[in-house]
C-alpha atoms as a PDB file:
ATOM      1  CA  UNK A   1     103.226 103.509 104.517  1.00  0.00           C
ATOM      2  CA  UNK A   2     102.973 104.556 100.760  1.00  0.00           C
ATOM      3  CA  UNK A   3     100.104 106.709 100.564  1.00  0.00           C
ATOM      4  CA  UNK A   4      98.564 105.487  96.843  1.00  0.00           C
ATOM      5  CA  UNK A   5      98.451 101.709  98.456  1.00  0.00           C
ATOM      6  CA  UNK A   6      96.246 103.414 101.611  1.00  0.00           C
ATOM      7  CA  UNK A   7      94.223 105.687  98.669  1.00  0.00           C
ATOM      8  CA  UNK A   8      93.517 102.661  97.073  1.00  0.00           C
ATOM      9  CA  UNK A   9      92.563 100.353  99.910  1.00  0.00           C
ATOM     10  CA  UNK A  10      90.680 102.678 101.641  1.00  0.00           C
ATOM     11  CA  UNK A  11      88.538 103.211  98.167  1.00  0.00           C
ATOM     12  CA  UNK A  12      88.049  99.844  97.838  1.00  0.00           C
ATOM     13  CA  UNK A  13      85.920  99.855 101.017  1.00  0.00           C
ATOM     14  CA  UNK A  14      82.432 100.447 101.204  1.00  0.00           C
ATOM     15  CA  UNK A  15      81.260 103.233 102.612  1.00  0.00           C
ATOM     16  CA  UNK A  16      77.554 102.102 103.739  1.00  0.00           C
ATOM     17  CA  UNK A  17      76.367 101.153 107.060  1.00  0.00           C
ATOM     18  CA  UNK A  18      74.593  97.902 107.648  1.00  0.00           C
ATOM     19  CA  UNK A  19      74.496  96.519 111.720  1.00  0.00           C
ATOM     20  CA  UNK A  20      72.173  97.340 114.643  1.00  0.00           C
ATOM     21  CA  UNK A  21      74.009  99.254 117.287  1.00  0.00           C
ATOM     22  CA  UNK A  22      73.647 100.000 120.441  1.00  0.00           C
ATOM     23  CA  UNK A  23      71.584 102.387 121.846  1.00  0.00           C
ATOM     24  CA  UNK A  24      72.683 105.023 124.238  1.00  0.00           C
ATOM     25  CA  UNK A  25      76.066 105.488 123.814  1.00  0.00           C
ATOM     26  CA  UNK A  26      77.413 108.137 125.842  1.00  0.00           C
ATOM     27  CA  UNK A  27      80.544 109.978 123.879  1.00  0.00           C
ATOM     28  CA  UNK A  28      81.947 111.566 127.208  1.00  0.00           C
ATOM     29  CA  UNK A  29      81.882 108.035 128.869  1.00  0.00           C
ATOM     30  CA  UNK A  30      83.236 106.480 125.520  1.00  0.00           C
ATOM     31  CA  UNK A  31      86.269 108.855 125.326  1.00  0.00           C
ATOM     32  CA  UNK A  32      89.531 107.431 125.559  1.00  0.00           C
ATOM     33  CA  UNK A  33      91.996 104.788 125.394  1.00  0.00           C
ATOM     34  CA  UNK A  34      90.452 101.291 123.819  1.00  0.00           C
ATOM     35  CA  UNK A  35      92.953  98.598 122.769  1.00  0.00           C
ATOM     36  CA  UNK A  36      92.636  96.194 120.065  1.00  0.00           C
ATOM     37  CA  UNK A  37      92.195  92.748 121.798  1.00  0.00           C
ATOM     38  CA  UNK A  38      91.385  90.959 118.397  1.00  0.00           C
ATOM     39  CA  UNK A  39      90.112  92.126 115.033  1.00  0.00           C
ATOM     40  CA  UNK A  40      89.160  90.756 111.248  1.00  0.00           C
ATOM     41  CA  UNK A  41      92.881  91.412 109.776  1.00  0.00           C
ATOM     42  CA  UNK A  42      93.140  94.318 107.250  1.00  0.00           C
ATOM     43  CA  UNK A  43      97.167  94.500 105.432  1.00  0.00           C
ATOM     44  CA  UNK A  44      97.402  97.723 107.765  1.00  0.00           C
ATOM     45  CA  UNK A  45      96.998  96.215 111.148  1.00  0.00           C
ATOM     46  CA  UNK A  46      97.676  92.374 110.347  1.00  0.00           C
ATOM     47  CA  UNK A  47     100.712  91.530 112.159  1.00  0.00           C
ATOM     48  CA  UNK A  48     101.202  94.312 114.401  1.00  0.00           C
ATOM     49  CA  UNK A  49     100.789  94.255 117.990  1.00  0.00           C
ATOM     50  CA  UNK A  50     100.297  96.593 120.787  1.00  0.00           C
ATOM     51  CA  UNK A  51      98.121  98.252 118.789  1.00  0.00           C
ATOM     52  CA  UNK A  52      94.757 101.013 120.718  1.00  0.00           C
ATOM     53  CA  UNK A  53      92.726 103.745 119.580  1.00  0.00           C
ATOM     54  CA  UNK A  54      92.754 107.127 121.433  1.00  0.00           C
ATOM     55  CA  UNK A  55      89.392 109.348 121.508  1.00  0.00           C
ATOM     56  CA  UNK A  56      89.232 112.685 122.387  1.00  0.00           C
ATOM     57  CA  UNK A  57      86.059 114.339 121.897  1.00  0.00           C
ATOM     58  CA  UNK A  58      85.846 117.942 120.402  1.00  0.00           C
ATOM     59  CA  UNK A  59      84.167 120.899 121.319  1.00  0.00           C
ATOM     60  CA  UNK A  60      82.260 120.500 118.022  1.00  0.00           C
ATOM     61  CA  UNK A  61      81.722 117.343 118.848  1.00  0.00           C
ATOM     62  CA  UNK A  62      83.900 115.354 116.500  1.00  0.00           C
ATOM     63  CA  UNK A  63      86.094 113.074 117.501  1.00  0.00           C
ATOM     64  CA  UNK A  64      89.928 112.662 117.049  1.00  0.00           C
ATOM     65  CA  UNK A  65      91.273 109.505 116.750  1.00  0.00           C
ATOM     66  CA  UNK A  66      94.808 108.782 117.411  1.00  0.00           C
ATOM     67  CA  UNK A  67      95.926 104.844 116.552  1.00  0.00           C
ATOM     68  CA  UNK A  68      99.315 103.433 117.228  1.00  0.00           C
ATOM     69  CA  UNK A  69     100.553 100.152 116.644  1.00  0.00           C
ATOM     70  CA  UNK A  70     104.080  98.258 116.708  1.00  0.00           C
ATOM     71  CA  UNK A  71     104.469  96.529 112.866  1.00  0.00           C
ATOM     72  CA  UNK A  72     107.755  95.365 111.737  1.00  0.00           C
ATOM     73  CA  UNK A  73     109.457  96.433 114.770  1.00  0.00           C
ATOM     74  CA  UNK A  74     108.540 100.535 114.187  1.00  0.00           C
ATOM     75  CA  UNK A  75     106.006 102.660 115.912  1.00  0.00           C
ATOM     76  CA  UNK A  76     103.165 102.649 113.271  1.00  0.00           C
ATOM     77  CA  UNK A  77     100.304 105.727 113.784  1.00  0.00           C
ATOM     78  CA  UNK A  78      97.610 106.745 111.751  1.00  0.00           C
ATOM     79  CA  UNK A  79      95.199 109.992 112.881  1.00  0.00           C
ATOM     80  CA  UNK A  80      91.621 110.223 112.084  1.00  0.00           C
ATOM     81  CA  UNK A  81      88.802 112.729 112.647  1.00  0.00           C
ATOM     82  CA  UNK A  82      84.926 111.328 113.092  1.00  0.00           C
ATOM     83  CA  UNK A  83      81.988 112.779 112.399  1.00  0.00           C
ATOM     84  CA  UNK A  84      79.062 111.357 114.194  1.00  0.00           C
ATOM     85  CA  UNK A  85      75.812 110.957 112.650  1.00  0.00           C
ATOM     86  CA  UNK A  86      72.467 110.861 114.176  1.00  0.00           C
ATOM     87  CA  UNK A  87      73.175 108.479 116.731  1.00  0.00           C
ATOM     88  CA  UNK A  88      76.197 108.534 118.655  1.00  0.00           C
ATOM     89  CA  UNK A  89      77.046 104.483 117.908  1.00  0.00           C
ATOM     90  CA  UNK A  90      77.453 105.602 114.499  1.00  0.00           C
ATOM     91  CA  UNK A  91      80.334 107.687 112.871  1.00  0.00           C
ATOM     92  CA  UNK A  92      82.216 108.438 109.759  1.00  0.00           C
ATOM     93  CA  UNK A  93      86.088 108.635 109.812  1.00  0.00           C
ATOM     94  CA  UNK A  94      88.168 110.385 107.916  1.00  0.00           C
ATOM     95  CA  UNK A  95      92.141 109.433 107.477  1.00  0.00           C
ATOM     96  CA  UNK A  96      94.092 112.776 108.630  1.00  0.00           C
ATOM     97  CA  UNK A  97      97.467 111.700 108.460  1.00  0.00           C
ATOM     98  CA  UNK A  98      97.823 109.990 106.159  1.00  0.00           C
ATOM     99  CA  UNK A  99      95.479 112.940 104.253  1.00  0.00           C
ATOM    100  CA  UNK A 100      92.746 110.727 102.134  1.00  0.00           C
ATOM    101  CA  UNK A 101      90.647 112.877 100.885  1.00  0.00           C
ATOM    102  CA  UNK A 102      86.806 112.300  99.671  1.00  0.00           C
ATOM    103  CA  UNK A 103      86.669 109.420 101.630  1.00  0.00           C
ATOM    104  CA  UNK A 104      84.660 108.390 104.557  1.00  0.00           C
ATOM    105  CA  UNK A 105      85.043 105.514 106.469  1.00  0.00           C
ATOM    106  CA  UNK A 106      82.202 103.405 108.338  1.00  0.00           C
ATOM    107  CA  UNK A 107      81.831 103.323 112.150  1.00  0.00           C
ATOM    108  CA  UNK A 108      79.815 100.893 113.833  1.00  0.00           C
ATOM    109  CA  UNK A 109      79.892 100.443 117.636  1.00  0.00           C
ATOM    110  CA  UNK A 110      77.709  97.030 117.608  1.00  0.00           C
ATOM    111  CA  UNK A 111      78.607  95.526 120.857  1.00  0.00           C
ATOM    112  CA  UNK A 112      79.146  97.995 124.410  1.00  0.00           C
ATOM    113  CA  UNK A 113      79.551  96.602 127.807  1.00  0.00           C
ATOM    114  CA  UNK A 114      76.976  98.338 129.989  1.00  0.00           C
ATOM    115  CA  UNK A 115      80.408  99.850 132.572  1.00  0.00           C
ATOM    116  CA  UNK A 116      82.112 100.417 128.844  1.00  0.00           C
ATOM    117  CA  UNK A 117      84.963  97.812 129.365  1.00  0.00           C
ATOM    118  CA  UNK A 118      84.793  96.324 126.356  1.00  0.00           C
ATOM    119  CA  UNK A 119      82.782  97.273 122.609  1.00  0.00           C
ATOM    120  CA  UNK A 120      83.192  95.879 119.455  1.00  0.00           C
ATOM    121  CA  UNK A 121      83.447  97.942 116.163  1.00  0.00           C
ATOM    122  CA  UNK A 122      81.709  96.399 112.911  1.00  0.00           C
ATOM    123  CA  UNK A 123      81.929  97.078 109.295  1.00  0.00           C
ATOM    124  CA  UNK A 124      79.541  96.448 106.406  1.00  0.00           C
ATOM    125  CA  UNK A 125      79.113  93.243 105.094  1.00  0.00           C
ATOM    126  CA  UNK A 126      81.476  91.999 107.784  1.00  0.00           C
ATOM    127  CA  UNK A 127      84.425  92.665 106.032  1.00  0.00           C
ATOM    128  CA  UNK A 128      86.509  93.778 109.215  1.00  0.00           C
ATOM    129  CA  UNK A 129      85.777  93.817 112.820  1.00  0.00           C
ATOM    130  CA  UNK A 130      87.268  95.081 116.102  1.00  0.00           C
ATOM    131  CA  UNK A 131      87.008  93.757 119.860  1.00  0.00           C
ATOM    132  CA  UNK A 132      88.340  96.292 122.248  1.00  0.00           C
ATOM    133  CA  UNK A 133      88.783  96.488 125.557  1.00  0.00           C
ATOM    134  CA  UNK A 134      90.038  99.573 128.030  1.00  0.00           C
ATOM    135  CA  UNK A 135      92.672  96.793 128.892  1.00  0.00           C
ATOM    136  CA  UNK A 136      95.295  94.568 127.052  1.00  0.00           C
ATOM    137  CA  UNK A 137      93.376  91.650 127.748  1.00  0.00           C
ATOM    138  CA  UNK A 138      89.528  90.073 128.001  1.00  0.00           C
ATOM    139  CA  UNK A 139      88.967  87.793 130.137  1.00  0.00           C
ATOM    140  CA  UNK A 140      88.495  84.157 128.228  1.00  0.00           C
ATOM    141  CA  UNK A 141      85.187  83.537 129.159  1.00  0.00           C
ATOM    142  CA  UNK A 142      84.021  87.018 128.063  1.00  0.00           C
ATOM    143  CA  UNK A 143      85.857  86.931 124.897  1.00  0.00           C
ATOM    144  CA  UNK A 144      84.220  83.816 123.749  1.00  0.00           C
ATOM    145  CA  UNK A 145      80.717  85.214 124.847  1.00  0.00           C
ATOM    146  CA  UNK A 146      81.610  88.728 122.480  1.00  0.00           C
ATOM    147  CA  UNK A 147      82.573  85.796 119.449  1.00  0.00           C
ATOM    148  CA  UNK A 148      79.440  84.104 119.832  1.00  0.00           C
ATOM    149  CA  UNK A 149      77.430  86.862 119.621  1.00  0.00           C
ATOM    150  CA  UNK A 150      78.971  88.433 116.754  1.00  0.00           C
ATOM    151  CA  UNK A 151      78.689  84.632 115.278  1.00  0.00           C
ATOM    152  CA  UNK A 152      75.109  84.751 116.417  1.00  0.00           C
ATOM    153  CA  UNK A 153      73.360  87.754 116.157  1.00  0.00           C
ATOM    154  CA  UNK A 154      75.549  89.670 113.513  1.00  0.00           C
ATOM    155  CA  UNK A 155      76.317  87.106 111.220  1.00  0.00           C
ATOM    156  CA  UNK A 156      80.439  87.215 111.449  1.00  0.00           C
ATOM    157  CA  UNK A 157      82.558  84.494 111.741  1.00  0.00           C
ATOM    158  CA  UNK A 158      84.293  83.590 114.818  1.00  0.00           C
ATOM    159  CA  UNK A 159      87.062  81.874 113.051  1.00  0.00           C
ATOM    160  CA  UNK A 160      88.350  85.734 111.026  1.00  0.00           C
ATOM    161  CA  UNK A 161      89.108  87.088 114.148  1.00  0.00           C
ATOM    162  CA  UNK A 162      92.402  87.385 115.497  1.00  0.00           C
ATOM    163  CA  UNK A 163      94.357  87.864 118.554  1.00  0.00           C
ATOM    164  CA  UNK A 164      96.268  91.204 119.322  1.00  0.00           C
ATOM    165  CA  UNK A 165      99.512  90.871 121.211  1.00  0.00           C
ATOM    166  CA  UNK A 166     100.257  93.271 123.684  1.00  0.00           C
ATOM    167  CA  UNK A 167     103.321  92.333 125.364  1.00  0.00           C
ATOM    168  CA  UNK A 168     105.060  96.515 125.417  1.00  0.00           C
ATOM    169  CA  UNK A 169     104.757  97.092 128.778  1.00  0.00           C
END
């Protein structure tokens, strides 16, 4: 990816926080792999499939980020670090590789599944979302419950998001 069109999307973005989130959320428990089952496209990640996030929690207590997607028929990865803030449903990302630096991306875990086997990720002013699961697939009847409660109680429209496809077995 050319790194000014990343600088300059990425500074486009706001950087504020602006949804309830969930309370409790236990980093050890949240650690690991979560795949993208549908999201709000963004000209990174629209189109691409197979895409997850990987967490790995630091002695710190930051947390590494590893994302890797298929796009255009090429293994696509971007690495970012997250700070968390006061509570642990709340971060701030920064873009490793690519290197972006100044900038601090929102993280908003706004929807958790009490056994954590699915969350959903928002963003201010509902500009992007992200439902994610621990496996390539929801089941239909809980993915339309997670859209009607973003439609519902967080003010997002059911309509944005779209369906990953995760067919690289």
């Amino acid at each position: 990816m050319n790194n000014k069109i990343i600088i300059l999307f990425l500074l486009i973005l706001s950087t504020s926080f602006s949804h309830e989130v969930v309370d409790n959320l236990n980093l050890e428990k949240f650690m690991g792999r979560w795949y993208v089952i549908s999201l709000i496209p963004n000209w990174i990640e629209e189109d691409a499939s197979n895409s997850y996030d990987e967490y790995t929690l630091n002695k710190d207590g930051t947390v590494d980020i590893f994302y890797q997607a298929i796009k255009k028929g090429k293994t696509r990865t971007i690495k970012q670090r997250a700070t968390v803030l006061e509570n642990p449903a709340i971060w701030e990302i920064q873009f490793i590789k690519p290197w972006v630096p100044f900038f601090k991306a929102p993280y908003e875990v706004i929807i958790l599944d009490e056994d954590y086997n699915y969350m959903v990720v928002g963003y201010p002013n509902n500009d992007y979302g992200w439902i994610m699961s621990r496996t390539t697939s929801l089941e239909d009847s809980i993915y339309k419950k997670i859209l009607s409660k973003l439609e519902t109680d967080f003010g997002y429209s059911k309509e944005h998001f779209k369906k990953v496809i995760h067919d690289n077995k």
